[in-house]
Protein backbone atom coordinates (compact mmCIF):
# COMPACT_ATOMS: atom_id res chain seq x y z
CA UNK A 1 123.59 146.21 83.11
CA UNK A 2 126.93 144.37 83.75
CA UNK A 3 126.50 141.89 87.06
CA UNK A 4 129.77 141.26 88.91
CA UNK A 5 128.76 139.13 91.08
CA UNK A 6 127.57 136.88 88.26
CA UNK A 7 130.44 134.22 88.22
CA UNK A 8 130.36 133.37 91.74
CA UNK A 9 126.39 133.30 92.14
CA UNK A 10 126.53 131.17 89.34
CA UNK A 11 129.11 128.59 90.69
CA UNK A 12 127.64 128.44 93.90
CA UNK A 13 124.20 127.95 92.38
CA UNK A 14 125.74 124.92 90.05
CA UNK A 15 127.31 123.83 94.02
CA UNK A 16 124.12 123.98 95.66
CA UNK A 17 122.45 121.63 92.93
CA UNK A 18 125.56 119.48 93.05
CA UNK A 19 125.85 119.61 89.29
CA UNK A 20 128.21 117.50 87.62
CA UNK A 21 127.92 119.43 84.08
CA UNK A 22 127.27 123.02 83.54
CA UNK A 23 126.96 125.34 80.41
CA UNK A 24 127.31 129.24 80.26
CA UNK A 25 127.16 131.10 77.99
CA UNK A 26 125.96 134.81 77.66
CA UNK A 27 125.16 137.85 75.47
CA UNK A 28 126.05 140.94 76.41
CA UNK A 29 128.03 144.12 75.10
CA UNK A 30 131.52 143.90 76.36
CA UNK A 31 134.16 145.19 75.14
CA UNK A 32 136.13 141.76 75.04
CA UNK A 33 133.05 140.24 74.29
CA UNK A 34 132.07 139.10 77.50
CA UNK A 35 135.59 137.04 77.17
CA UNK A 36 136.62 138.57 80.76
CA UNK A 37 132.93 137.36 82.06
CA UNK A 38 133.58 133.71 80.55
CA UNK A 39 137.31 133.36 82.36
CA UNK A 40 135.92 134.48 85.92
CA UNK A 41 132.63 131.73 85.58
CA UNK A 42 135.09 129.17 84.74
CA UNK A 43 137.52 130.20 87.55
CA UNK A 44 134.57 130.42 90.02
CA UNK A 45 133.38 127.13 88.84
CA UNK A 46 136.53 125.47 89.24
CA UNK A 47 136.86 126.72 93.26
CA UNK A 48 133.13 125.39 93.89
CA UNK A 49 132.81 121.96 91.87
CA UNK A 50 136.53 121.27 90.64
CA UNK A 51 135.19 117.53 89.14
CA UNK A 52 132.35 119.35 87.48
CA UNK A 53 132.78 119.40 83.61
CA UNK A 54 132.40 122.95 82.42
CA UNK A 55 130.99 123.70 79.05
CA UNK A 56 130.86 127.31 77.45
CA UNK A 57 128.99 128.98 74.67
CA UNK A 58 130.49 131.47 73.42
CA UNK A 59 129.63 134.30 70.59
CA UNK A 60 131.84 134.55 67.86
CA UNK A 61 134.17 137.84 69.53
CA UNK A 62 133.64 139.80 66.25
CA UNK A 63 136.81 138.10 65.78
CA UNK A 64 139.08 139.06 68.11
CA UNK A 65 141.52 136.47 68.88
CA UNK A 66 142.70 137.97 72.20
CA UNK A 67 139.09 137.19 73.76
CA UNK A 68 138.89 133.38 72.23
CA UNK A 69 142.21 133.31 73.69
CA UNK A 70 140.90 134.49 76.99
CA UNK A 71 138.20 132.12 77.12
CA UNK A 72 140.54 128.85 75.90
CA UNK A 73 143.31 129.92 78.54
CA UNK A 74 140.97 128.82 81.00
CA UNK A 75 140.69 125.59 79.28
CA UNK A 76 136.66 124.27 79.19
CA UNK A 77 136.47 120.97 79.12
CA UNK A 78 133.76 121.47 76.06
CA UNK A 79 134.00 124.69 74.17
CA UNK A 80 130.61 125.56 72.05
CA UNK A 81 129.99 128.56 69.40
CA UNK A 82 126.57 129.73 68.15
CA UNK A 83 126.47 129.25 64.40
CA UNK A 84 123.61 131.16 63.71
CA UNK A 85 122.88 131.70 59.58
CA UNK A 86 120.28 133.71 57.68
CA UNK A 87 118.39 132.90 54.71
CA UNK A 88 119.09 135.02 51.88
């Protein structure tokens, strides 16, 4: 289930707490892979703690350039990807 209201509860949870570094990141089936969901927290983030540093995880797109470049357009200060291997 896809929550809308999940960028601004999230900012003005980091607001209430007064945080001066926050991290999101998220799973979830998107179709930009959760790319749209990343730009809005950021936005969000920036209108409720504009000195906070913002810090994303972010999965790896299945590749799609147009979401990383979704993501990066909002420029994070610190942008993180989940290298997860498997033994084989």
């Amino acid at each position: 289930m896809v929550d809308r209201d999940e960028p601004e509860r999230l900012a003005r949870a980091a607001a209430r707490f007064k945080l001066r570094h926050v991290c999101h990141g998220r799973r979830g089936r998107f179709a930009d892979g959760g790319a749209s969901v990343f730009a809005e927290c950021l936005d969000q983030l920036r209108d409720y703690l504009p000195d906070a540093v913002v810090e994303v995880l972010t999965p790896d797109f299945n590749g799609d350039t147009t979401s990383l470049d979704i993501v990066v357009g909002r420029t994070p200060d610190i942008f993180n990807h989940n290298l997860e291997t498997v033994n084989v």
